[in-house]
PDB file of N, CA and C in Angstrom:
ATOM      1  N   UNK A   1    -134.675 -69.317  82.191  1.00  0.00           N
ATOM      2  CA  UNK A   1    -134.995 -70.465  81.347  1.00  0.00           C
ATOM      3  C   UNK A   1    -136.113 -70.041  80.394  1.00  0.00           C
ATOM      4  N   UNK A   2    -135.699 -70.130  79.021  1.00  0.00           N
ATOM      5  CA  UNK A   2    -136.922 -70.281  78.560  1.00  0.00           C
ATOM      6  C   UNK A   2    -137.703 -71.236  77.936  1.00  0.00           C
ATOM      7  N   UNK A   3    -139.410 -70.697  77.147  1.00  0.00           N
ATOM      8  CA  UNK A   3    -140.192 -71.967  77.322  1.00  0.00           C
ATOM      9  C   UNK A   3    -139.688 -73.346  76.601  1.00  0.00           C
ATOM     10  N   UNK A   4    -138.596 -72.707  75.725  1.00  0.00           N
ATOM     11  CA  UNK A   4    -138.914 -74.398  74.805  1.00  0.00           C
ATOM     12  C   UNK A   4    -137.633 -75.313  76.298  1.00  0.00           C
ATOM     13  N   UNK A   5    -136.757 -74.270  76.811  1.00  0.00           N
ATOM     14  CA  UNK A   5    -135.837 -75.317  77.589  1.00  0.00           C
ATOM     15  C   UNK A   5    -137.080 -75.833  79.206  1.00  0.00           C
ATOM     16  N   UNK A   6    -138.035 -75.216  78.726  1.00  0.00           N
ATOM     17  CA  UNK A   6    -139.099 -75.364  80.091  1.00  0.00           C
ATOM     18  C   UNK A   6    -139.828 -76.557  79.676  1.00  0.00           C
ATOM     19  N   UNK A   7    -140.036 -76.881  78.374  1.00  0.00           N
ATOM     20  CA  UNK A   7    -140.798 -77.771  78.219  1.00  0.00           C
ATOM     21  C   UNK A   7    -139.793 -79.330  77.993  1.00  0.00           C
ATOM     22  N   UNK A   8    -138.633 -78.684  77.636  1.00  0.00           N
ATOM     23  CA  UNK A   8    -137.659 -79.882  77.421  1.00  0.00           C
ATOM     24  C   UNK A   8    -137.461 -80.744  78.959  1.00  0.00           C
ATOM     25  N   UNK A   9    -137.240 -79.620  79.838  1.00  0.00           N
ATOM     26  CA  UNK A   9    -137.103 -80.340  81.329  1.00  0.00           C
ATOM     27  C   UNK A   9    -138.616 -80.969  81.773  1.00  0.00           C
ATOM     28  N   UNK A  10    -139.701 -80.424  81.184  1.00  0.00           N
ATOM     29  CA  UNK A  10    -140.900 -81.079  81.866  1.00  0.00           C
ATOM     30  C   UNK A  10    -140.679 -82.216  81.294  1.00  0.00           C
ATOM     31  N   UNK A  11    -140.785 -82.408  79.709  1.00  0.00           N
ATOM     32  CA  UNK A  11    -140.767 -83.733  78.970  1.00  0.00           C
ATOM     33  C   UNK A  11    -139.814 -84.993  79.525  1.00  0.00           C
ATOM     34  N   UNK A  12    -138.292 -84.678  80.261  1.00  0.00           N
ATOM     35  CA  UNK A  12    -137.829 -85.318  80.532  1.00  0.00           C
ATOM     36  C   UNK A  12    -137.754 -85.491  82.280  1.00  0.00           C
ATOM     37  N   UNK A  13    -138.590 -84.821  83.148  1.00  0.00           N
ATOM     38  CA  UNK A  13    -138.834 -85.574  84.257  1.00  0.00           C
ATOM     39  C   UNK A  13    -139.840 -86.186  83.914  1.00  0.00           C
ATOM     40  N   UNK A  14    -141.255 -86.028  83.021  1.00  0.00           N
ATOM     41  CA  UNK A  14    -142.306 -86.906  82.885  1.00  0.00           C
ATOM     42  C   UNK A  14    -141.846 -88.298  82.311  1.00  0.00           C
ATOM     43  N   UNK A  15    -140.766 -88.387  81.358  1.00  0.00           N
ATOM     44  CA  UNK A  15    -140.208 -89.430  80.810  1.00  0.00           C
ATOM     45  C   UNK A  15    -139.839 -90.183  81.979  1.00  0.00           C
ATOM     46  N   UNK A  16    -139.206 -89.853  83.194  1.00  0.00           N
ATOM     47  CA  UNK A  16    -138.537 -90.491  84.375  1.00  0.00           C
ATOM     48  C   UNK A  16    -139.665 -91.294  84.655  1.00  0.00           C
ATOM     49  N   UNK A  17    -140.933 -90.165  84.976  1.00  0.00           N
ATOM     50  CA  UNK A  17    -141.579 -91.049  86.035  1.00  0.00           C
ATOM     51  C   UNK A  17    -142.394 -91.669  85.532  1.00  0.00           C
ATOM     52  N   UNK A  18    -142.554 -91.541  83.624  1.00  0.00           N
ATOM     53  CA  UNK A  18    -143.562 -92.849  82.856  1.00  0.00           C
ATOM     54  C   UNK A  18    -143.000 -94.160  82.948  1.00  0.00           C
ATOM     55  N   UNK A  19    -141.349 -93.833  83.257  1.00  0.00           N
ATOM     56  CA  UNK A  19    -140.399 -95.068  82.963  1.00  0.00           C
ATOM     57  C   UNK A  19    -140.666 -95.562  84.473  1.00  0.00           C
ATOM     58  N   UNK A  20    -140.377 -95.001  85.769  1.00  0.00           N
ATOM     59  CA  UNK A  20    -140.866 -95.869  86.708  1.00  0.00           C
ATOM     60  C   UNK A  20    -142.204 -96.517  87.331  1.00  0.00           C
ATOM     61  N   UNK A  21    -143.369 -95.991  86.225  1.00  0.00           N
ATOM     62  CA  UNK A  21    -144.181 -96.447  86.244  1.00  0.00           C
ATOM     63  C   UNK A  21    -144.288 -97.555  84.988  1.00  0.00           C
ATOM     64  N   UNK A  22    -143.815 -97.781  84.331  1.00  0.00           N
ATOM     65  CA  UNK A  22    -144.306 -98.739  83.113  1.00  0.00           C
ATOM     66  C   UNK A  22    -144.440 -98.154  82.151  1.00  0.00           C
ATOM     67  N   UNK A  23    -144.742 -97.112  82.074  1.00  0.00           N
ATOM     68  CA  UNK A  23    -145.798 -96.369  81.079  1.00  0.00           C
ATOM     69  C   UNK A  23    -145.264 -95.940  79.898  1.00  0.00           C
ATOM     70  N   UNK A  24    -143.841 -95.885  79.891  1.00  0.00           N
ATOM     71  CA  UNK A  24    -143.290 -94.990  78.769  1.00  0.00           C
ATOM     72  C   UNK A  24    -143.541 -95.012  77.698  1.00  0.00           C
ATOM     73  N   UNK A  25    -143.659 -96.049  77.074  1.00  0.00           N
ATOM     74  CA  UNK A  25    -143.627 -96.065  75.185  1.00  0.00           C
ATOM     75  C   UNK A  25    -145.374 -95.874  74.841  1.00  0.00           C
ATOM     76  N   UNK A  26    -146.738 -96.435  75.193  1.00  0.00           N
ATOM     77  CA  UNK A  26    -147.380 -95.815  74.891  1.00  0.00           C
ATOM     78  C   UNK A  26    -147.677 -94.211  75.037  1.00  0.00           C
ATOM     79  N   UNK A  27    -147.260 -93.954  76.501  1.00  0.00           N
ATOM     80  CA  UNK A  27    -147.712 -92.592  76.903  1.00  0.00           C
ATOM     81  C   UNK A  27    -146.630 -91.538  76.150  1.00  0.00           C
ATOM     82  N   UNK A  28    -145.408 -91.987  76.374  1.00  0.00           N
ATOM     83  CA  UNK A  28    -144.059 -91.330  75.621  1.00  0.00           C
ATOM     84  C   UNK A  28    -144.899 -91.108  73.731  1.00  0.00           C
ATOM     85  N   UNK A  29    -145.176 -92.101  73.216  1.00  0.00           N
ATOM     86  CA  UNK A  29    -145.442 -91.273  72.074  1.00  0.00           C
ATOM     87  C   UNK A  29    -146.816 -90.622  72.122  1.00  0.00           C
ATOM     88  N   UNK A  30    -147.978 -90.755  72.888  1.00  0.00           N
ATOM     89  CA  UNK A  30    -149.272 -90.112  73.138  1.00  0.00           C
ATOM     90  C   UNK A  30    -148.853 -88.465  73.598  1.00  0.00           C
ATOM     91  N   UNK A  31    -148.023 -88.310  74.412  1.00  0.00           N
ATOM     92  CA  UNK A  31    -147.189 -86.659  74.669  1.00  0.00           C
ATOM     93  C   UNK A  31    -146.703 -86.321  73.405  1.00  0.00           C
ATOM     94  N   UNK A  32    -145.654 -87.182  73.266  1.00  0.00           N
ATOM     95  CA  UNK A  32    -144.674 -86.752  72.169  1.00  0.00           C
ATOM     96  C   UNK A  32    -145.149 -86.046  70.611  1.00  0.00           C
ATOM     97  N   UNK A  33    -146.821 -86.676  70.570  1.00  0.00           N
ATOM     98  CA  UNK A  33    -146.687 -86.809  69.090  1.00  0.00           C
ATOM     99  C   UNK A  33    -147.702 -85.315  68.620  1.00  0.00           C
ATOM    100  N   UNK A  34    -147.788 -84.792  69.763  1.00  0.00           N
ATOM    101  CA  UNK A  34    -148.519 -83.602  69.707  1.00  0.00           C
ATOM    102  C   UNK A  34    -147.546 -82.092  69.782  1.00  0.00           C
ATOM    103  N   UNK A  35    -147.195 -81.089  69.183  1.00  0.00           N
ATOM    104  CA  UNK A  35    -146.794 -79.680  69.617  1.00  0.00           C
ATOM    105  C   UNK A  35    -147.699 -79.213  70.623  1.00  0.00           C
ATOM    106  N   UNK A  36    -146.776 -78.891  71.322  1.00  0.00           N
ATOM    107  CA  UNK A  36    -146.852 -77.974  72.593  1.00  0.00           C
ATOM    108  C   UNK A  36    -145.911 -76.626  72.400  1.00  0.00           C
ATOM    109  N   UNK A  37    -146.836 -75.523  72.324  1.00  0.00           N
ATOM    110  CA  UNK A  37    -146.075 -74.270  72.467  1.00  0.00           C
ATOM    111  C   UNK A  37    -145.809 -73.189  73.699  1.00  0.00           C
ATOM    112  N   UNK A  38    -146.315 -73.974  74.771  1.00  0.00           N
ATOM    113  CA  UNK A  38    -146.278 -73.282  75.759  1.00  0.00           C
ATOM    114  C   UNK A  38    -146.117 -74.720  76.827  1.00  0.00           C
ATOM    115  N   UNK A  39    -145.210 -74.522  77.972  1.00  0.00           N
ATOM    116  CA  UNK A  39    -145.089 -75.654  78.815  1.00  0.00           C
ATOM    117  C   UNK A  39    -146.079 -75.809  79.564  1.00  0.00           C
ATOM    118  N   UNK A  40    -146.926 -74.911  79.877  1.00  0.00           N
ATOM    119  CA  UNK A  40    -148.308 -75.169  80.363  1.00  0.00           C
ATOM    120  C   UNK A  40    -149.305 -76.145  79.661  1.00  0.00           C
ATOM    121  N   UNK A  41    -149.513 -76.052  78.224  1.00  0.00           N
ATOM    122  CA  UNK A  41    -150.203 -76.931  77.301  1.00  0.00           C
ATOM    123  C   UNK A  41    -149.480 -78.815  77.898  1.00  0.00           C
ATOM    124  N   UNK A  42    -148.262 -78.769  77.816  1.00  0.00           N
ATOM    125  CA  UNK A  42    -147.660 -80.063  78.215  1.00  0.00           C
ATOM    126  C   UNK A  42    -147.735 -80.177  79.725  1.00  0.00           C
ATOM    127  N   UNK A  43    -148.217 -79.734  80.737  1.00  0.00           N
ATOM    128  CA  UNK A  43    -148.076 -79.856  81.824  1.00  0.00           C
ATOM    129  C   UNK A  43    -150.106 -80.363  82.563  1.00  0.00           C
ATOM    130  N   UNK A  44    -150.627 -79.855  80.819  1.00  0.00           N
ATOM    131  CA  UNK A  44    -152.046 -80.292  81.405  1.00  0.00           C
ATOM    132  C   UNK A  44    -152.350 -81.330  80.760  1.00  0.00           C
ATOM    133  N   UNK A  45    -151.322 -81.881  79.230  1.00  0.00           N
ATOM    134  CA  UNK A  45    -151.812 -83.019  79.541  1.00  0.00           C
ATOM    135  C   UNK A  45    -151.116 -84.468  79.851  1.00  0.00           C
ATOM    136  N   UNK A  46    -150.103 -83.633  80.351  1.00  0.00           N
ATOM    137  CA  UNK A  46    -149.495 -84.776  81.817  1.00  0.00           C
ATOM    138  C   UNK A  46    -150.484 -85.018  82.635  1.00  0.00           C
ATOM    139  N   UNK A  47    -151.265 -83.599  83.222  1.00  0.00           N
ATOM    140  CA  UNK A  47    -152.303 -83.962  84.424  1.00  0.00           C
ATOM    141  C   UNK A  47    -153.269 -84.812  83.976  1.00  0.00           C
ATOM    142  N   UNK A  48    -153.488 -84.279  82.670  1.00  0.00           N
ATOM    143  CA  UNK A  48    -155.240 -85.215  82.511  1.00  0.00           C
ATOM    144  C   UNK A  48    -154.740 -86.654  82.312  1.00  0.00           C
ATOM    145  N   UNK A  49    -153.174 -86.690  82.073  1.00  0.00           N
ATOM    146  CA  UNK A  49    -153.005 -88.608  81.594  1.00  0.00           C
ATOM    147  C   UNK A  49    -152.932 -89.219  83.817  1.00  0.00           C
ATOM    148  N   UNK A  50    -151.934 -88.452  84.255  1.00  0.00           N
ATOM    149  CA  UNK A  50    -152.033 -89.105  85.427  1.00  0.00           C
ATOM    150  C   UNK A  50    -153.327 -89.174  85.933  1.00  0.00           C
ATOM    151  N   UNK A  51    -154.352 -87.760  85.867  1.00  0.00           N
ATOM    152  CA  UNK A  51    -155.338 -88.456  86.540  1.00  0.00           C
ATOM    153  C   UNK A  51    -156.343 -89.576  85.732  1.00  0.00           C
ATOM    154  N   UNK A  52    -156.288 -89.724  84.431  1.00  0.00           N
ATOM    155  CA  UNK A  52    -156.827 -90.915  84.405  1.00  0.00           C
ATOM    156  C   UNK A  52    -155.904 -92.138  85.065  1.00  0.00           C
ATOM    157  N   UNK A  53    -154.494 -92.089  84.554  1.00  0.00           N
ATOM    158  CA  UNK A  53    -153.645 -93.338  85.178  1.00  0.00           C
ATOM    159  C   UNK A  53    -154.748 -93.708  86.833  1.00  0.00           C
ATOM    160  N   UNK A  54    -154.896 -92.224  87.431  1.00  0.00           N
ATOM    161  CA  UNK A  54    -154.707 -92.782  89.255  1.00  0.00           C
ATOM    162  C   UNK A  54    -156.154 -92.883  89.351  1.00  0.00           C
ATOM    163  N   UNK A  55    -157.505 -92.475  88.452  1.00  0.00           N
ATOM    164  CA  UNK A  55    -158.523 -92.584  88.829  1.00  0.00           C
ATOM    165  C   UNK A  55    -159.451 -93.523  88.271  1.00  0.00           C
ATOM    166  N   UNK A  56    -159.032 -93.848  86.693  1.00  0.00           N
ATOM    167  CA  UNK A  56    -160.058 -94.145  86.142  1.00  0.00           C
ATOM    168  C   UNK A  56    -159.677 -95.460  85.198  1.00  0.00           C
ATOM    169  N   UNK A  57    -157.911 -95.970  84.885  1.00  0.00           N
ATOM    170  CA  UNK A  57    -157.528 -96.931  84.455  1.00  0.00           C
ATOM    171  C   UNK A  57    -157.179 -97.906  85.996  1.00  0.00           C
ATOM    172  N   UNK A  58    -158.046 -99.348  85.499  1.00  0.00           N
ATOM    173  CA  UNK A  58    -157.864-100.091  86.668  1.00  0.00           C
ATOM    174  C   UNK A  58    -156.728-100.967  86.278  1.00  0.00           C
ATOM    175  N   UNK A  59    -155.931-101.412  87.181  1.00  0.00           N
ATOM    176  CA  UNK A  59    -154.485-101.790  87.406  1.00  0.00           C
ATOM    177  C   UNK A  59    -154.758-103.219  87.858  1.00  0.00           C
ATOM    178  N   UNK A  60    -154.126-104.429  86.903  1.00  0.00           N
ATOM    179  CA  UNK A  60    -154.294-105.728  87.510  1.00  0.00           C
ATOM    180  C   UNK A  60    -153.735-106.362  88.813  1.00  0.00           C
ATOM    181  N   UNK A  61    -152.281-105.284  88.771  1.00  0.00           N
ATOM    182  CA  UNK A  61    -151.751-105.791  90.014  1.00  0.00           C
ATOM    183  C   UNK A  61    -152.320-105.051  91.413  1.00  0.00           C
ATOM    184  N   UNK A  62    -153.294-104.340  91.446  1.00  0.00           N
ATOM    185  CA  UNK A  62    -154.188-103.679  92.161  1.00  0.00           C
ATOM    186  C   UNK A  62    -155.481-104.584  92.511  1.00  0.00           C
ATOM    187  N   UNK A  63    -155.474-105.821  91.757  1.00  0.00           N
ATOM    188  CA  UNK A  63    -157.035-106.687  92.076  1.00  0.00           C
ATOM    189  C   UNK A  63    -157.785-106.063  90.857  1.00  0.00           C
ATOM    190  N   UNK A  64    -157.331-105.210  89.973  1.00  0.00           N
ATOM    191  CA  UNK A  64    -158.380-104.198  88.943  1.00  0.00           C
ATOM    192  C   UNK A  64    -158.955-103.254  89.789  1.00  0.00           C
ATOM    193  N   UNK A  65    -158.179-102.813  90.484  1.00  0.00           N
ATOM    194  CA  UNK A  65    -158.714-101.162  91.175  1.00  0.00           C
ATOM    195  C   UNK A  65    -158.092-100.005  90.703  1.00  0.00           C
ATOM    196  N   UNK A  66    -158.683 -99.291  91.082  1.00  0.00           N
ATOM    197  CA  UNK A  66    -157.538 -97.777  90.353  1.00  0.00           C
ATOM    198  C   UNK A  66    -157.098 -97.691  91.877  1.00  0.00           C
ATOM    199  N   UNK A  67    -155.866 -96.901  91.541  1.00  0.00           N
ATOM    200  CA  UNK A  67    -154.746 -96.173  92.636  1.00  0.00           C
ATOM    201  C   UNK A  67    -155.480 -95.671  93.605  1.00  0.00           C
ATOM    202  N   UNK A  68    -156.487 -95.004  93.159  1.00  0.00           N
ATOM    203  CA  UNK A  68    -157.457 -93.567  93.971  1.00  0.00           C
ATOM    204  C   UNK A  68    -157.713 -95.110  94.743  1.00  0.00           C
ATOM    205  N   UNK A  69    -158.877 -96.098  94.000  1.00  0.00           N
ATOM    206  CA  UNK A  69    -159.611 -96.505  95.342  1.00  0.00           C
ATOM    207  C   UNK A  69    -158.580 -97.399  96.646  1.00  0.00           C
ATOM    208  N   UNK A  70    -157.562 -97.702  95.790  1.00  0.00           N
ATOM    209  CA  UNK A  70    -156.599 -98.392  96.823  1.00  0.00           C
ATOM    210  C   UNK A  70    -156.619 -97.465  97.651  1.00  0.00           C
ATOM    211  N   UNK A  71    -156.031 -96.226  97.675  1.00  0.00           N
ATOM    212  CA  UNK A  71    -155.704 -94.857  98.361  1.00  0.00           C
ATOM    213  C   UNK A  71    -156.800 -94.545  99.692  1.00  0.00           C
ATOM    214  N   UNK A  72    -157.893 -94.207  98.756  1.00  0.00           N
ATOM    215  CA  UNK A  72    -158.721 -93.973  99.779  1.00  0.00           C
ATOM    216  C   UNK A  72    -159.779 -94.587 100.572  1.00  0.00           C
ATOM    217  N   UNK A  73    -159.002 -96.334 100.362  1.00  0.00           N
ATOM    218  CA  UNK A  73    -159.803 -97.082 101.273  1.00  0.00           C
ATOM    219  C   UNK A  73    -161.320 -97.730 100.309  1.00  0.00           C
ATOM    220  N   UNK A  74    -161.204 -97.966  99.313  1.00  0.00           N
ATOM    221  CA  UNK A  74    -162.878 -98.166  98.911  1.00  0.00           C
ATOM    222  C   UNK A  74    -162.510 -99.140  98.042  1.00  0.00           C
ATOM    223  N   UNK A  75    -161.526 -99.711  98.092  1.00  0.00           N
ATOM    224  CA  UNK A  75    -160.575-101.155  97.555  1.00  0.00           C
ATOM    225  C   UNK A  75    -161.709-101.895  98.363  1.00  0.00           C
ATOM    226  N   UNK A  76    -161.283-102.629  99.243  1.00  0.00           N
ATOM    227  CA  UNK A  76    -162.218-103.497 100.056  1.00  0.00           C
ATOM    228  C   UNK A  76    -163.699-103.876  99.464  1.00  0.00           C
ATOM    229  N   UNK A  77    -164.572-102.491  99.651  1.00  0.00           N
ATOM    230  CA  UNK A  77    -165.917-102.745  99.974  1.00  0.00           C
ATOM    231  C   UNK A  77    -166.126-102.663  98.380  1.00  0.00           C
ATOM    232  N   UNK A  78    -165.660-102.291  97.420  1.00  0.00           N
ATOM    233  CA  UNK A  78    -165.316-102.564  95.916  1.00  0.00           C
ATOM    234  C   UNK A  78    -165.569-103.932  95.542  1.00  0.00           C
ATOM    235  N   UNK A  79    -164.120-104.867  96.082  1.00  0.00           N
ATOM    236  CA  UNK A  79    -163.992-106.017  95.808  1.00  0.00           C
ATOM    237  C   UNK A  79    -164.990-106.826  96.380  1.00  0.00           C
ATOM    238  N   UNK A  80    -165.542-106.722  97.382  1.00  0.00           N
ATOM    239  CA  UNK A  80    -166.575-107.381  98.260  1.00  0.00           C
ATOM    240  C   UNK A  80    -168.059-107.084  97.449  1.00  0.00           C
ATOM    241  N   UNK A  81    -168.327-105.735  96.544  1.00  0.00           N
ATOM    242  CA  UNK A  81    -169.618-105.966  95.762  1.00  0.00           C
ATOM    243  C   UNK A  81    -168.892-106.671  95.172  1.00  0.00           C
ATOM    244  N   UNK A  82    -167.765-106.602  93.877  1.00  0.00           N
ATOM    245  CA  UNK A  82    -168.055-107.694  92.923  1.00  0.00           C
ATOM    246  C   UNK A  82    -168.275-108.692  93.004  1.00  0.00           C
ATOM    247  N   UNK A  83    -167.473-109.553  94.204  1.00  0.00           N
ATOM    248  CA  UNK A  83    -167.735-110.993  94.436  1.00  0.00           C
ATOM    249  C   UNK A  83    -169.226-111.095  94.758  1.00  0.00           C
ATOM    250  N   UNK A  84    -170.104-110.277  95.596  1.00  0.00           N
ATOM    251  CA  UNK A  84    -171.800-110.463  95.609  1.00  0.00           C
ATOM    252  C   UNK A  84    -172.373-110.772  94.031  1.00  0.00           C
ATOM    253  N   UNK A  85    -172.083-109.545  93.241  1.00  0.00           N
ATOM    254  CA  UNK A  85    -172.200-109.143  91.945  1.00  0.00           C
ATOM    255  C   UNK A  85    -172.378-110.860  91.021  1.00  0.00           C
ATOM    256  N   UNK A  86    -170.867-111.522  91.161  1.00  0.00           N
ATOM    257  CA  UNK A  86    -170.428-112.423  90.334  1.00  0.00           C
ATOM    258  C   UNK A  86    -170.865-113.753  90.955  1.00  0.00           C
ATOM    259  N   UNK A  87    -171.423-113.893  92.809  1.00  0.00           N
ATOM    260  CA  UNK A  87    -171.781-115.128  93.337  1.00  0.00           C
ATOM    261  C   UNK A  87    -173.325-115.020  92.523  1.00  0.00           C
ATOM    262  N   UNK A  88    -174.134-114.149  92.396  1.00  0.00           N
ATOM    263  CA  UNK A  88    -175.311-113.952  92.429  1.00  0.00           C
ATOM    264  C   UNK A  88    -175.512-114.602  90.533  1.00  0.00           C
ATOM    265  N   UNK A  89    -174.586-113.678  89.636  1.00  0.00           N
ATOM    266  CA  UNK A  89    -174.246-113.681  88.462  1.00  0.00           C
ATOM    267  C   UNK A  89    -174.435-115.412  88.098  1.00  0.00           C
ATOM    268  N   UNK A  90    -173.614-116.489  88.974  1.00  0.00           N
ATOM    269  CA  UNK A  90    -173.224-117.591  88.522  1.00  0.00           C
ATOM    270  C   UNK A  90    -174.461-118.477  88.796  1.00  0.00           C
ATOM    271  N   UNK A  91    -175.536-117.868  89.716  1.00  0.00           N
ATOM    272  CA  UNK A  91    -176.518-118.505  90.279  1.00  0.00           C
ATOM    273  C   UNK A  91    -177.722-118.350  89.675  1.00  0.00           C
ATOM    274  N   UNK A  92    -177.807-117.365  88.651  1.00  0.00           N
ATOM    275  CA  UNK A  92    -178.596-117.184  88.198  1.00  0.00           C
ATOM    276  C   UNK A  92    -178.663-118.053  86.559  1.00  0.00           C
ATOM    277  N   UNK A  93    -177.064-118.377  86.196  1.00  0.00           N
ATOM    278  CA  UNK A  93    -176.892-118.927  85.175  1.00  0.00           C
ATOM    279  C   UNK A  93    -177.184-120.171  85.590  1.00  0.00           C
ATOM    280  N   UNK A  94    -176.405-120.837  86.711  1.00  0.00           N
ATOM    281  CA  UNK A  94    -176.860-121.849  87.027  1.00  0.00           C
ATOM    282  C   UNK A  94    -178.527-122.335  86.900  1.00  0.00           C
ATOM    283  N   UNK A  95    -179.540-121.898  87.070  1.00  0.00           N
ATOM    284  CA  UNK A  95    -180.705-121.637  87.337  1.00  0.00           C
ATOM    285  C   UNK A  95    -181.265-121.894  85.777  1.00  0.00           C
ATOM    286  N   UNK A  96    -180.488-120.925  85.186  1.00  0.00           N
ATOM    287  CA  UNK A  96    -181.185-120.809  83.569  1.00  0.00           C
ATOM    288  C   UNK A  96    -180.608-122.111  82.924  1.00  0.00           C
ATOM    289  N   UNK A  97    -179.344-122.710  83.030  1.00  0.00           N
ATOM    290  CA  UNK A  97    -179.165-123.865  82.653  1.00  0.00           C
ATOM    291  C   UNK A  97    -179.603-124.630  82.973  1.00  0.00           C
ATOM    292  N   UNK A  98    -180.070-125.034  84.206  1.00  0.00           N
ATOM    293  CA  UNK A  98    -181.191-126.090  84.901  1.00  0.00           C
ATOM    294  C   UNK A  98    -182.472-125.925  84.317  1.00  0.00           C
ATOM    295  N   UNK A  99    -182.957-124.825  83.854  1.00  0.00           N
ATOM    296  CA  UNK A  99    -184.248-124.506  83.493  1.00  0.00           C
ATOM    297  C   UNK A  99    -184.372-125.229  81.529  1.00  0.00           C
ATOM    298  N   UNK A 100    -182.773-125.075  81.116  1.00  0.00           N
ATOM    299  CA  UNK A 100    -182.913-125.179  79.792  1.00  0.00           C
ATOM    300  C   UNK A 100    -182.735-126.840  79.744  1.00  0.00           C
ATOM    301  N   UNK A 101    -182.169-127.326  80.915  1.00  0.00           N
ATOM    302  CA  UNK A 101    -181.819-128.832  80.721  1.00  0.00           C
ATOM    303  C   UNK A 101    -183.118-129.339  81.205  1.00  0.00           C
ATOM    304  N   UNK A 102    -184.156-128.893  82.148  1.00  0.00           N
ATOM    305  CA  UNK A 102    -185.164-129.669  82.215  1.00  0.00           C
ATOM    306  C   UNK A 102    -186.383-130.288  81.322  1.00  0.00           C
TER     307      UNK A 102
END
C-alpha cells in the first residue's frame, strides 16, 4: 500500500468513527481542509482532535464532563464541587442583594 492509499484508508475509518460519534461535518472539514503528505501528519492530528474530544471538550450529555473524567472516576467529586461552588455562588448574591435592598 502506498502513502496516498494509506492516508485514504485512515481518512475513511476516521470518517466512520467521527460519524458514530457526532462529529463529522465540523471535524470532517477541520481534517479535510488541510494537505497531509505523509499518513503520519493525518494520524497526529486525528490524535490531538480525539484527545481534546476525550479530555478537554466537556460533553452535555455527560453532566458537562469530559469522557476522561467520566472514565476515571472524578465525574462525581467534580460535580459535587460545582454544586458547593454554585450553592455558595447564589448565597453570596443573595447577601449582596439584601445588602443593596436595605
Amino acid at each position: 500500500m502506498n502513502d496516498h492509499n494509506g492516508s485514504q484508508a485512515v481518512v475513511r475509518y476516521f470518517t466512520i468513527w467521527a460519524t458514530a460519534y457526532g462529529q463529522q461535518q465540523p471535524l470532517k472539514n477541520r481534517i479535510l481542509l488541510e494537505n497531509y503528505f505523509l499518513p503520519g501528519d493525518l494520524e497526529k492530528q486525528i490524535e490531538k482532535f480525539v484527545d481534546h474530544y476525550n479530555h478537554q471538550r466537556y460533553h452535555e450529555s455527560l453532566n458537562n464532563l469530559t469522557p476522561a473524567d467520566v472514565y476515571f472516576g472524578r465525574g462525581q467529586s467534580m460535580l459535587s464541587k460545582r454544586e458547593k461552588i454554585k450553592k455558595r455562588t447564589i448565597a453570596k448574591r443573595r447577601l449582596h442583594y439584601q445588602r443593596q435592598a436595605a
